[in-house]
Structure formats: C-alpha cells, structure tokens
C-alpha atoms as a PDB file:
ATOM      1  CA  UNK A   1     -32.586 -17.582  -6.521  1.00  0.00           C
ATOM      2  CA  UNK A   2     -30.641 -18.231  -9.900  1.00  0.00           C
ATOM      3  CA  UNK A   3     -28.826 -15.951 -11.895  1.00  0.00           C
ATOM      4  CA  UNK A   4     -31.176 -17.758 -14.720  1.00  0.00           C
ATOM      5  CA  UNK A   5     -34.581 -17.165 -12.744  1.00  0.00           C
ATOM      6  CA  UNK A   6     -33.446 -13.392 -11.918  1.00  0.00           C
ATOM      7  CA  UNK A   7     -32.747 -12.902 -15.482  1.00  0.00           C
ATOM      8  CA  UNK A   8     -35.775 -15.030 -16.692  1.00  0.00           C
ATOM      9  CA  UNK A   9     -37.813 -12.466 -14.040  1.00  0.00           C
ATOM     10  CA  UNK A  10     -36.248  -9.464 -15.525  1.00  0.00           C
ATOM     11  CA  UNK A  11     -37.058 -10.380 -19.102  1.00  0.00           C
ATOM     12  CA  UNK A  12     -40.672 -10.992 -18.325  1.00  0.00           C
ATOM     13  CA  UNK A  13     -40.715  -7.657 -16.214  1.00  0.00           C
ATOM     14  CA  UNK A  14     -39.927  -5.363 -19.501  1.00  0.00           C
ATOM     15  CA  UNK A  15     -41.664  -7.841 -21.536  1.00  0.00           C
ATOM     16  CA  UNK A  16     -45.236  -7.072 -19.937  1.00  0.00           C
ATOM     17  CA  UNK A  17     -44.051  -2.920 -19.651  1.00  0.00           C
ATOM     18  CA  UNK A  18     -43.428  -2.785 -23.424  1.00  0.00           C
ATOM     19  CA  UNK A  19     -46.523  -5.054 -24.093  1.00  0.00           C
ATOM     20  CA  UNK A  20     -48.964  -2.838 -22.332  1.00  0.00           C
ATOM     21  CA  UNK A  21     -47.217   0.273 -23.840  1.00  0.00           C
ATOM     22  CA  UNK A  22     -48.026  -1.663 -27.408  1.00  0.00           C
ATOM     23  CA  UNK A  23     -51.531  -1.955 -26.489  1.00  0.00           C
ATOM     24  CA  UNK A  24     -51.980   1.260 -25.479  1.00  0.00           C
ATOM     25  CA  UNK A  25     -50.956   2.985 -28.664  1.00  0.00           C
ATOM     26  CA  UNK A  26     -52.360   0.827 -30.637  1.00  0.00           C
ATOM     27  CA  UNK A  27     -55.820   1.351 -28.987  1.00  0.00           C
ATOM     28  CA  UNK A  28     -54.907   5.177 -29.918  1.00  0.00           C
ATOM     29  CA  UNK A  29     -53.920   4.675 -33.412  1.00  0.00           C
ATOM     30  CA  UNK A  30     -57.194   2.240 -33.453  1.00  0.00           C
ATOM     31  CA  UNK A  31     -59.431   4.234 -31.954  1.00  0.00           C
ATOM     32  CA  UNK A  32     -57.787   7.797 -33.005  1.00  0.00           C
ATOM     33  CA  UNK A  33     -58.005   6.356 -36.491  1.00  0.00           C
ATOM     34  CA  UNK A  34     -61.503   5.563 -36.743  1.00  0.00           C
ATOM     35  CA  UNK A  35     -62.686   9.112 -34.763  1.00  0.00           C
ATOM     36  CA  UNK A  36     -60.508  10.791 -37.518  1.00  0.00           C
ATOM     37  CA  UNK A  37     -62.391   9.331 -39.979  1.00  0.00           C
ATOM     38  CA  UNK A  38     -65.692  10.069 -38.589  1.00  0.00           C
ATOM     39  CA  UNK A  39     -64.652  13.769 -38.365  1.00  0.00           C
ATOM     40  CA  UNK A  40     -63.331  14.270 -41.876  1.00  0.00           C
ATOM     41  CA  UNK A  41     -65.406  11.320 -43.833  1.00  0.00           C
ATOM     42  CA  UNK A  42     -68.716  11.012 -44.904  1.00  0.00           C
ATOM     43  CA  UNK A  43     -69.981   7.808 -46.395  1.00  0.00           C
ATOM     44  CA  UNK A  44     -72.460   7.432 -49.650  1.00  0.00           C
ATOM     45  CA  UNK A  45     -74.013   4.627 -50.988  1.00  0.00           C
ATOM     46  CA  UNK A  46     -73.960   5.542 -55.189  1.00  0.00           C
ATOM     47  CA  UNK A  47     -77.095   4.153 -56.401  1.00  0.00           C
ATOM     48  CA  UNK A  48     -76.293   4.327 -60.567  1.00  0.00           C
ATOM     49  CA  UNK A  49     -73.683   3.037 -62.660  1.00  0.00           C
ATOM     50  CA  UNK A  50     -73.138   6.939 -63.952  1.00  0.00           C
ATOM     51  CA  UNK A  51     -69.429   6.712 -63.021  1.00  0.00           C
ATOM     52  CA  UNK A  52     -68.488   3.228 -64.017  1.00  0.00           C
ATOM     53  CA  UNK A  53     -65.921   1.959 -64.137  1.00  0.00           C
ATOM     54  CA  UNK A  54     -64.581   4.165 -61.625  1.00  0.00           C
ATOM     55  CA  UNK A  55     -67.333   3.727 -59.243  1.00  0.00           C
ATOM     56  CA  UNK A  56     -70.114   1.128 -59.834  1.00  0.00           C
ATOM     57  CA  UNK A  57     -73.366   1.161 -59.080  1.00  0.00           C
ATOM     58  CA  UNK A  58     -74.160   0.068 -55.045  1.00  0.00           C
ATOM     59  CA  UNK A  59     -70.622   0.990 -54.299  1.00  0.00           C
ATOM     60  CA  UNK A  60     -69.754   2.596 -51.227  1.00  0.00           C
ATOM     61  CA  UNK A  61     -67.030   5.682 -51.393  1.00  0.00           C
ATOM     62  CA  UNK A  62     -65.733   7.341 -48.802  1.00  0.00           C
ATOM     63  CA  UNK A  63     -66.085  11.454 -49.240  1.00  0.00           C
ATOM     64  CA  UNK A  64     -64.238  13.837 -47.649  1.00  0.00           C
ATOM     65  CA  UNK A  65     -65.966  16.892 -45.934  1.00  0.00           C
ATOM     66  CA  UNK A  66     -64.626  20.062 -47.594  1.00  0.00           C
ATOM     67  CA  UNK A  67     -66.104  23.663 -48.663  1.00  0.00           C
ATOM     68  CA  UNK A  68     -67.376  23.313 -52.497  1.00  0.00           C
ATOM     69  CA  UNK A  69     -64.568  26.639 -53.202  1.00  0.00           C
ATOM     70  CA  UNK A  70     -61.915  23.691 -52.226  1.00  0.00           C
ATOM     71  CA  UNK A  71     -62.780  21.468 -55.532  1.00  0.00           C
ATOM     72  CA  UNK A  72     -60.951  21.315 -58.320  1.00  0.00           C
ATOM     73  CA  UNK A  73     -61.441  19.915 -62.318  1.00  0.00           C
ATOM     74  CA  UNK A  74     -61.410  15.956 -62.064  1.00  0.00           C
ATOM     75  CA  UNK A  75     -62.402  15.825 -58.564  1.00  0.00           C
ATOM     76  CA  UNK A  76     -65.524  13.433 -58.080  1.00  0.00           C
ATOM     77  CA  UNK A  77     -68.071  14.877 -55.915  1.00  0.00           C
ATOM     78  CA  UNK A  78     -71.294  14.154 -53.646  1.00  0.00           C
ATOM     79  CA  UNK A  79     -73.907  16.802 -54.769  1.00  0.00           C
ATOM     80  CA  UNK A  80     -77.038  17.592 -54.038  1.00  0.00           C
ATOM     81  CA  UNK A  81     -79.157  20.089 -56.700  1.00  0.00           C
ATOM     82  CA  UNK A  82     -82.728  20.266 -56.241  1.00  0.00           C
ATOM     83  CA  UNK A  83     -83.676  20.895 -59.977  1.00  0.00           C
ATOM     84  CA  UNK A  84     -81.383  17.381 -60.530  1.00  0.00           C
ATOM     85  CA  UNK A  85     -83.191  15.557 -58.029  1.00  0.00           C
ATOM     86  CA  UNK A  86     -84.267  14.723 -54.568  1.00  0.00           C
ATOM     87  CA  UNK A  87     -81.063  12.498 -53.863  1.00  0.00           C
ATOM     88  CA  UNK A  88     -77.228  13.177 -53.688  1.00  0.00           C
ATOM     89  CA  UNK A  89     -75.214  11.927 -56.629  1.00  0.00           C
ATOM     90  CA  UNK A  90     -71.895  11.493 -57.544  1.00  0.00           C
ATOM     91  CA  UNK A  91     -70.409  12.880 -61.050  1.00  0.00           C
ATOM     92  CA  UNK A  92     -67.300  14.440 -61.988  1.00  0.00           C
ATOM     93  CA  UNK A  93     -66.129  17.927 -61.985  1.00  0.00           C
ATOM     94  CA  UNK A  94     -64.558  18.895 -65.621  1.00  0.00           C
ATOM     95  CA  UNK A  95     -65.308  22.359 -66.046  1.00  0.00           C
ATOM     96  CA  UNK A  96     -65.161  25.597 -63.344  1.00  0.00           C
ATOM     97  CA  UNK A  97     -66.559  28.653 -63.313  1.00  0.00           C
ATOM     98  CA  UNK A  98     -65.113  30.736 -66.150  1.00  0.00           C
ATOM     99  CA  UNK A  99     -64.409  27.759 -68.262  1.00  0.00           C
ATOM    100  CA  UNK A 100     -65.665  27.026 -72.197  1.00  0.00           C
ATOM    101  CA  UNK A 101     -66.572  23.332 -72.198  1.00  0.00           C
ATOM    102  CA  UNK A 102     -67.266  21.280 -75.423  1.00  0.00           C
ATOM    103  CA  UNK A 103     -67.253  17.628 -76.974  1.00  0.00           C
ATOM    104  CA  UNK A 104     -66.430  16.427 -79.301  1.00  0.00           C
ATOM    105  CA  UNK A 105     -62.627  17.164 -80.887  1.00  0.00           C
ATOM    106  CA  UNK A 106     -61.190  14.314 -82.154  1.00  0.00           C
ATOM    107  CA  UNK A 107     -63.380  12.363 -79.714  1.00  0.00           C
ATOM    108  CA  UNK A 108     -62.011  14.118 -76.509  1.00  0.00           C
ATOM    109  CA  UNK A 109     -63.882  16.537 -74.313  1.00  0.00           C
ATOM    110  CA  UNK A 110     -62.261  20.023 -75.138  1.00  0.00           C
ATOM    111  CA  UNK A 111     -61.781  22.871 -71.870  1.00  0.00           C
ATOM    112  CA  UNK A 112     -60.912  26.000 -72.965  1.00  0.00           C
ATOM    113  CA  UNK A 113     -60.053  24.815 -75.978  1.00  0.00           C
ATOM    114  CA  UNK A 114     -57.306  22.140 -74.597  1.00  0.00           C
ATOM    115  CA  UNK A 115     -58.211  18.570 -75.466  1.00  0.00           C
ATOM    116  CA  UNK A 116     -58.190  16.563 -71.823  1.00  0.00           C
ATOM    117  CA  UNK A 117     -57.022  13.142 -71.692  1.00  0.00           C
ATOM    118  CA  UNK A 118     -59.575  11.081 -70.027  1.00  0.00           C
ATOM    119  CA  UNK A 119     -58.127   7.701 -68.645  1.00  0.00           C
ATOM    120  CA  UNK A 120     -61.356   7.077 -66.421  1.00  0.00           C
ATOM    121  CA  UNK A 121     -63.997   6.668 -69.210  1.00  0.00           C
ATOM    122  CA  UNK A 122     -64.783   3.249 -70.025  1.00  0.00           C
ATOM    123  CA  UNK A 123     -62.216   1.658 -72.650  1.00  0.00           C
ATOM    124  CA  UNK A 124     -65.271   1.111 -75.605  1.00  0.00           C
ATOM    125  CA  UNK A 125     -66.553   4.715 -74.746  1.00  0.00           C
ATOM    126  CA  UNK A 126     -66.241   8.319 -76.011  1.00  0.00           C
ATOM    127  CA  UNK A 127     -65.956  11.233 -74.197  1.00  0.00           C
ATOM    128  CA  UNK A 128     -69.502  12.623 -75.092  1.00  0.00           C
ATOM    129  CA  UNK A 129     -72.537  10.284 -76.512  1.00  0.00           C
ATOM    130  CA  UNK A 130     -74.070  13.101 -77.938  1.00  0.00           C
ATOM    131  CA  UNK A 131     -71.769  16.162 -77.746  1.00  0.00           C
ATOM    132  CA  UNK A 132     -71.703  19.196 -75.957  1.00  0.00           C
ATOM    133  CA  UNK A 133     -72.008  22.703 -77.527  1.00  0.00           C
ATOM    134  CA  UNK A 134     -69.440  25.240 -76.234  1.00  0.00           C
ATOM    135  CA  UNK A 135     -70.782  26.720 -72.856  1.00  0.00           C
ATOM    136  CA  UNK A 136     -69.441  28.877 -70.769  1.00  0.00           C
ATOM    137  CA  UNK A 137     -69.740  27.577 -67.153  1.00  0.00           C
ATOM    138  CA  UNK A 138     -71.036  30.659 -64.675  1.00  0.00           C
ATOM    139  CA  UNK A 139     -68.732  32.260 -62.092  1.00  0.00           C
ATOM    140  CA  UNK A 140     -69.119  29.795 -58.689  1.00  0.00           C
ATOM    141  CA  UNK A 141     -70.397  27.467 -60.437  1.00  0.00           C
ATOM    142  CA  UNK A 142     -69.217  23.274 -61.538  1.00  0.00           C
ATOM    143  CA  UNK A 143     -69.791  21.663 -65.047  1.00  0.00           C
ATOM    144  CA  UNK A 144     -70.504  17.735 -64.035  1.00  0.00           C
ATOM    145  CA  UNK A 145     -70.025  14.750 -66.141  1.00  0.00           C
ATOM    146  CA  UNK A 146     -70.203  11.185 -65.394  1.00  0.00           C
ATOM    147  CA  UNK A 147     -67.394   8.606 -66.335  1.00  0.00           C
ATOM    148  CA  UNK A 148     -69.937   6.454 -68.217  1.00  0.00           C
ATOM    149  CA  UNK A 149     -71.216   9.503 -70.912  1.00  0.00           C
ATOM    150  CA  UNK A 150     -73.656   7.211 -72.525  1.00  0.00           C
ATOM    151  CA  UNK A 151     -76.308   6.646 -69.451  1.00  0.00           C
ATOM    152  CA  UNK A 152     -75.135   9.793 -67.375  1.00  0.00           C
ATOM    153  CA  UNK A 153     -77.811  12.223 -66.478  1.00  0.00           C
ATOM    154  CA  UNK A 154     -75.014  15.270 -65.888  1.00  0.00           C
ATOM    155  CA  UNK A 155     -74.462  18.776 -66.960  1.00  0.00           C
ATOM    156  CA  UNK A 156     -74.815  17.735 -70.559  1.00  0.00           C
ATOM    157  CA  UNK A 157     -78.614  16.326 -70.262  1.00  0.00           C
ATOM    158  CA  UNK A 158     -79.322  19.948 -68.236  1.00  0.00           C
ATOM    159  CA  UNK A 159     -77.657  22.046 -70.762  1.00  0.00           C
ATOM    160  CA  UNK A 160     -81.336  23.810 -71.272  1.00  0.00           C
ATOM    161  CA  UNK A 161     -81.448  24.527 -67.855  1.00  0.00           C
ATOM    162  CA  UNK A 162     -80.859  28.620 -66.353  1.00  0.00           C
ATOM    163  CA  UNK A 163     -77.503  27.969 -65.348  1.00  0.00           C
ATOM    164  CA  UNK A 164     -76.384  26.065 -68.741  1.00  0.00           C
ATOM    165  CA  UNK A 165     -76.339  22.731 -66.753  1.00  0.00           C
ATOM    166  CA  UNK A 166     -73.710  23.812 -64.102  1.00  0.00           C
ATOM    167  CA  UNK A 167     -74.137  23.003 -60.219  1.00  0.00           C
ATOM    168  CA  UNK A 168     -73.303  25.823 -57.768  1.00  0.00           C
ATOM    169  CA  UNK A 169     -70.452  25.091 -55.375  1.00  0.00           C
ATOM    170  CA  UNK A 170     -72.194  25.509 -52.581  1.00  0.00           C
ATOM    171  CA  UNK A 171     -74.296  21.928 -53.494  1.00  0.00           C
ATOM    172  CA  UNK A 172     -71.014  19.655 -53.199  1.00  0.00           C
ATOM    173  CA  UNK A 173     -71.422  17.862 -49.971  1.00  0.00           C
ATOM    174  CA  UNK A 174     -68.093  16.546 -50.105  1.00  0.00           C
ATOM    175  CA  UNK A 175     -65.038  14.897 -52.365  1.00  0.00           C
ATOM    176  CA  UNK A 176     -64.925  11.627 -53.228  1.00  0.00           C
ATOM    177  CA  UNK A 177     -61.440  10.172 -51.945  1.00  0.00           C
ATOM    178  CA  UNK A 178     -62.121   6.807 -51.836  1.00  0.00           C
ATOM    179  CA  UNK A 179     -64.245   3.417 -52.790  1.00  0.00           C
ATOM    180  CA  UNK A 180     -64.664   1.362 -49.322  1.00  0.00           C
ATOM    181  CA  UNK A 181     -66.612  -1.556 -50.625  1.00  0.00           C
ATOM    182  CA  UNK A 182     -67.040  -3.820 -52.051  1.00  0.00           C
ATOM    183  CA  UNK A 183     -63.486  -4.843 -50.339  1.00  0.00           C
ATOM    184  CA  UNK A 184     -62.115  -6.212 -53.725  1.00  0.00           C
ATOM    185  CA  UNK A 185     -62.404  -2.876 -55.134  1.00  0.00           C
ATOM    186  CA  UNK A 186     -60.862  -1.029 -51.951  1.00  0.00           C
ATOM    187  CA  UNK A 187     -58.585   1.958 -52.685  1.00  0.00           C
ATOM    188  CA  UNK A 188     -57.981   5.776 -53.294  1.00  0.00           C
ATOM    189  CA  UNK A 189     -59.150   7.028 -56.310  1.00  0.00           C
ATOM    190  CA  UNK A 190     -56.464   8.779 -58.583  1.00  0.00           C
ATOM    191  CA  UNK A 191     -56.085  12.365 -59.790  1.00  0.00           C
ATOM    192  CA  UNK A 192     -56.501  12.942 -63.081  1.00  0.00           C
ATOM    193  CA  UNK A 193     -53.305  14.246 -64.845  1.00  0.00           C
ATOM    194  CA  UNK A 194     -55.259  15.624 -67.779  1.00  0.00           C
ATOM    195  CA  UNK A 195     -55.988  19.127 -66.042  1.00  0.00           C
ATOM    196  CA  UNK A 196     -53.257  19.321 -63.793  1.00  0.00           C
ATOM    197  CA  UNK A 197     -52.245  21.657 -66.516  1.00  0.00           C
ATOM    198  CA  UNK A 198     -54.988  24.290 -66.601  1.00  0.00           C
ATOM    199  CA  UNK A 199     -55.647  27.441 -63.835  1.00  0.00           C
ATOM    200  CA  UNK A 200     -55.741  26.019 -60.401  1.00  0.00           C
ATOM    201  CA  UNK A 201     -54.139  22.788 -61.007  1.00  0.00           C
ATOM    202  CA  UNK A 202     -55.945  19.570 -59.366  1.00  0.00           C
ATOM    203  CA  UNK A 203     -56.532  18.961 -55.612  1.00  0.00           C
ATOM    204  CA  UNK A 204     -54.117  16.930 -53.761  1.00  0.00           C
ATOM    205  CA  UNK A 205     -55.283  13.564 -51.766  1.00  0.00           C
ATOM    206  CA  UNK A 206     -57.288  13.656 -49.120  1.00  0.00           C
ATOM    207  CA  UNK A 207     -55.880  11.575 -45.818  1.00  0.00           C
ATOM    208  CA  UNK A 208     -57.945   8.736 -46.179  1.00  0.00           C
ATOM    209  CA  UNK A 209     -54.407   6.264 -46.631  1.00  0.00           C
ATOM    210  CA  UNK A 210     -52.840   7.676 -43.478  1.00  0.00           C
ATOM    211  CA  UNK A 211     -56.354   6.778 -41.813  1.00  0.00           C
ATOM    212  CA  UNK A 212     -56.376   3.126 -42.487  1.00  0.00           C
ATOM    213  CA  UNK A 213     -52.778   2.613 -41.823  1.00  0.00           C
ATOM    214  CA  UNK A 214     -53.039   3.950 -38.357  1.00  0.00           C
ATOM    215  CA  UNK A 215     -56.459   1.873 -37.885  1.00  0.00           C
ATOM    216  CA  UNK A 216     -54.155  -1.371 -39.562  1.00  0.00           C
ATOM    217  CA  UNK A 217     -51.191  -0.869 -37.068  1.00  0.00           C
ATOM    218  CA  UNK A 218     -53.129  -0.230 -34.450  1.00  0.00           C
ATOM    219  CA  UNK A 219     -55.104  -3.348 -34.385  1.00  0.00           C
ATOM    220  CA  UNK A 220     -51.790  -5.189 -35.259  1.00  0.00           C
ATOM    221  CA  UNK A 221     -50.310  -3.486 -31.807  1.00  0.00           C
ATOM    222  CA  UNK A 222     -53.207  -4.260 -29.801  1.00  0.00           C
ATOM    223  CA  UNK A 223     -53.268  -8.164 -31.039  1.00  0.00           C
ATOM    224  CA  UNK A 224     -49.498  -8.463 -30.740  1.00  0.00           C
ATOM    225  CA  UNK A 225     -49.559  -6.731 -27.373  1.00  0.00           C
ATOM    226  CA  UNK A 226     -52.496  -8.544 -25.899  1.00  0.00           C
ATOM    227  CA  UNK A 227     -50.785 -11.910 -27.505  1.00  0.00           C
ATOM    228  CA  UNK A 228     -47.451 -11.554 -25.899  1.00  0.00           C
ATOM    229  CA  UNK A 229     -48.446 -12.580 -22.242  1.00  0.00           C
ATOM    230  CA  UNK A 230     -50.146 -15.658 -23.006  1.00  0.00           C
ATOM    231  CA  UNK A 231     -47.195 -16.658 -25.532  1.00  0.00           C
ATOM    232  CA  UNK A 232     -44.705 -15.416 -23.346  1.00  0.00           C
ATOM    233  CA  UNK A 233     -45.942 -18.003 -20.342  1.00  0.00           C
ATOM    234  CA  UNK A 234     -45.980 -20.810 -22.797  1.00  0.00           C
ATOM    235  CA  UNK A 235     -42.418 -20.433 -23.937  1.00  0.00           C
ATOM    236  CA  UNK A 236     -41.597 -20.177 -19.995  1.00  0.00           C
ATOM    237  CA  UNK A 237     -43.469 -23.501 -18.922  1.00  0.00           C
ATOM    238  CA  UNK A 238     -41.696 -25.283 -21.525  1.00  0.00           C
ATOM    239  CA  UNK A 239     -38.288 -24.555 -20.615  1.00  0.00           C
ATOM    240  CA  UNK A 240     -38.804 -24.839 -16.561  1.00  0.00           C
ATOM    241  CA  UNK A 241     -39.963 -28.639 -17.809  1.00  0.00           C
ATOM    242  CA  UNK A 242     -36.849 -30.398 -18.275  1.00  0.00           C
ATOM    243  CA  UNK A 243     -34.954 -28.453 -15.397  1.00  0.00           C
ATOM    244  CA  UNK A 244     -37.981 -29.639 -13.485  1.00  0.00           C
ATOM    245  CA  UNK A 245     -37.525 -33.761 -14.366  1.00  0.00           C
ATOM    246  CA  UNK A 246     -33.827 -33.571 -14.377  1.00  0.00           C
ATOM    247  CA  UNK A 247     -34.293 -32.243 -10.736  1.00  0.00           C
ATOM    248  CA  UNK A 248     -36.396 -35.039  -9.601  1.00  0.00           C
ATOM    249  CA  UNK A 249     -34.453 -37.967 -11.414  1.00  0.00           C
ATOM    250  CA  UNK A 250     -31.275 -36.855 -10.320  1.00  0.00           C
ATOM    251  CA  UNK A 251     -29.444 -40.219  -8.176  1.00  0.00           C
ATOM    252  CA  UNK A 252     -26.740 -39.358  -5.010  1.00  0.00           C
ATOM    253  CA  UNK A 253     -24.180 -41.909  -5.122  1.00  0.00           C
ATOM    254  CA  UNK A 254     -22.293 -42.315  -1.795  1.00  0.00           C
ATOM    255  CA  UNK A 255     -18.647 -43.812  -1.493  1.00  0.00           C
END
C-alpha cells in the first residue's frame, strides 16, 4: 500500500469520526432546542389588531411561561380575565400596582406623574383616544393598554369596572417575547426604554434568541455532517480516476 492510499485512508478515518460527532450535537442542539422551547414557550394565535403595529391581528407570538409577580411595565402579556372575556388576549402592561395612571399630558400617557415615551404606538396615533382619568392601579394588580389606543378594548374601556380596569397578576398566562409568524415579521420584541426609569425597572429578554440559534446550528451540523460522506467519496473517485488510466495506458519499452 502507498504512502498516498495510507494517508488518503487516514484522512477519511477522522473525516467520518468528526462527521458523526457533528451530527450528533447537532441532533442535540436540534432536538434540545426545540424541547427547550416547548418547556419555557407557549404559543398564541392574537385574534385583533389591538396591538398593531407591534403585533397584528392573526399573528402568532411566542410567550414565555412565567409567574404574573415576574412582569414588569411595558411587558406585553397573554391574559385571561373573565369579566374581559371568554378568550386570552394580548395588551400591554403600563401601570403596576401602586401606580397613578393618566392620559393625556402633552399627548403622552403620564405614570406617576412622569410622561413615558411610547415608540410602539402607531406613528398617526396618540397615546389615549379618549383619555384616562388619574387612577390608582390596586396592590397585585396590572393596568393594560393596547398599542393601537383607538380600537383597544383595555383597562381604559373597563375603567367603571370594581378594580378601576386593572387585571390581577395572577391572570397573565405568560410574556410575550416574540412574533413567530408570519416569517417576514420574525423577531424579539424590544423593551421599552420609557420605564426603565421608574420602581422595578423593565424585565430583561426572555431566551427565545439563544433557542433558535441552537435549533439553526444544529440543523446546519446535522446537514453538514450527514453531507460530508457522500461528498467526501465523490472528491475520492475523482482523483483515483486519472491514477487509474495512467495505470492502464502506461507502454514498457524493451532495449
């Protein structure tokens, strides 16, 4: 045997040992990926355009599980309040128990008396379509508003109601972290910097990003892994070719 074929043997050797070891972690970042988000995701269907643009109406967002004492102002949350309806719904948290919320100063929703900059309402749109009277959200209890004021049926339509249109904690279902469809609209949805100053701060992201990158690579693994045999015994055929005709039309010439 050649020192070419022994080398030639030795390559392909390590080549299939660090192919398999590619398609076995990606299968666990794949698979590991996906269980992940089972465990930690829930996905909703929103069935109004409440929180355009942020979220539009048929949309499906991806919501992480968490205890309703882990939200925080600006969060966007799945809820479900029987006096609100039958169905979950999405809005957005601006006010927490404790809090005065009221609209309209200078056009901007107001939070203990600190005007909040809103980039999520629609461009055209103010912060309230009919204003909100200062109200004192309860203890353990959320003030909800959607990003599209005008056609919203939120905290500020249930302002009659016993608990001054608030939600109790204990009806979020879970924290809206991400749109996953339509694809074009695919991505995380931002934290709004507008209360980041106030008691408590804003939550921090969810791990939704590190959950599709480890899905992403490890398809990429298992594709590249499974590809490299079949690619690898190409490249090898076509090289033992022309060693294989200059063999045979080689001519011994005898003195």
């Amino acid at each position: 045997m050649s020192r070419t074929q022994r080398t030639d043997e030795g390559r392909g050797r390590l080549g299939s040992v660090l192919s398999g070891l590619a398609v076995a972690l990606g299968c666990v970042l794949f698979l590991g990926g996906f269980i992940w988000g089972a465990v930690l995701y829930q996905p909703y269907t929103v069935p109004t355009g409440s929180m355009t643009p942020t979220i539009g109406a048929g949309d499906r967002v991806l919501a992480e599980r968490i205890d309703g004492d882990e939200v925080r102002r600006g969060d966007v949350v799945v809820f479900q309040q029987s006096s609100w309806g039958d169905l979950p719904m999405v809005k957005r948290v601006v006010g927490i128990g404790g809090d005065r919320v009221a609209c309209c100063t200078d056009g901007k929703l107001t939070v203990n008396g600190k005007e909040v900059a809103e980039p999520y309402l629609p461009a055209d749109k103010g912060a309230s379509a009919t204003g909100i009277p200062p109200t004192t959200v309860p203890k353990g209890n959320l003030f909800m508003l959607g990003d599209e004021r005008s056609g919203s049926l939120d905290s500020s339509v249930h302002l009659g109601d016993s608990n001054h249109g608030s939600v109790p904690r204990g009806a979020v279902k879970g924290r809206v972290d991400a749109v996953a469809w339509p694809m074009g609209k695919f991505g995380t949805l931002e934290r709004p910097d507008g209360f980041a100053d106030m008691r408590g701060g804003i939550s921090e992201p969810g791990p939704v990003r590190l959950m599709v990158w480890a899905v992403v690579a490890g398809a990429v693994l298992v594709l590249g892994g499974a590809a490299y045999g079949p690619v690898a015994n190409r490249l090898r055929r076509g090289r033992e070719r022309p060693q294989s005709r200059d063999r045979s039309g080689a001519t011994a010439h005898v003195g």
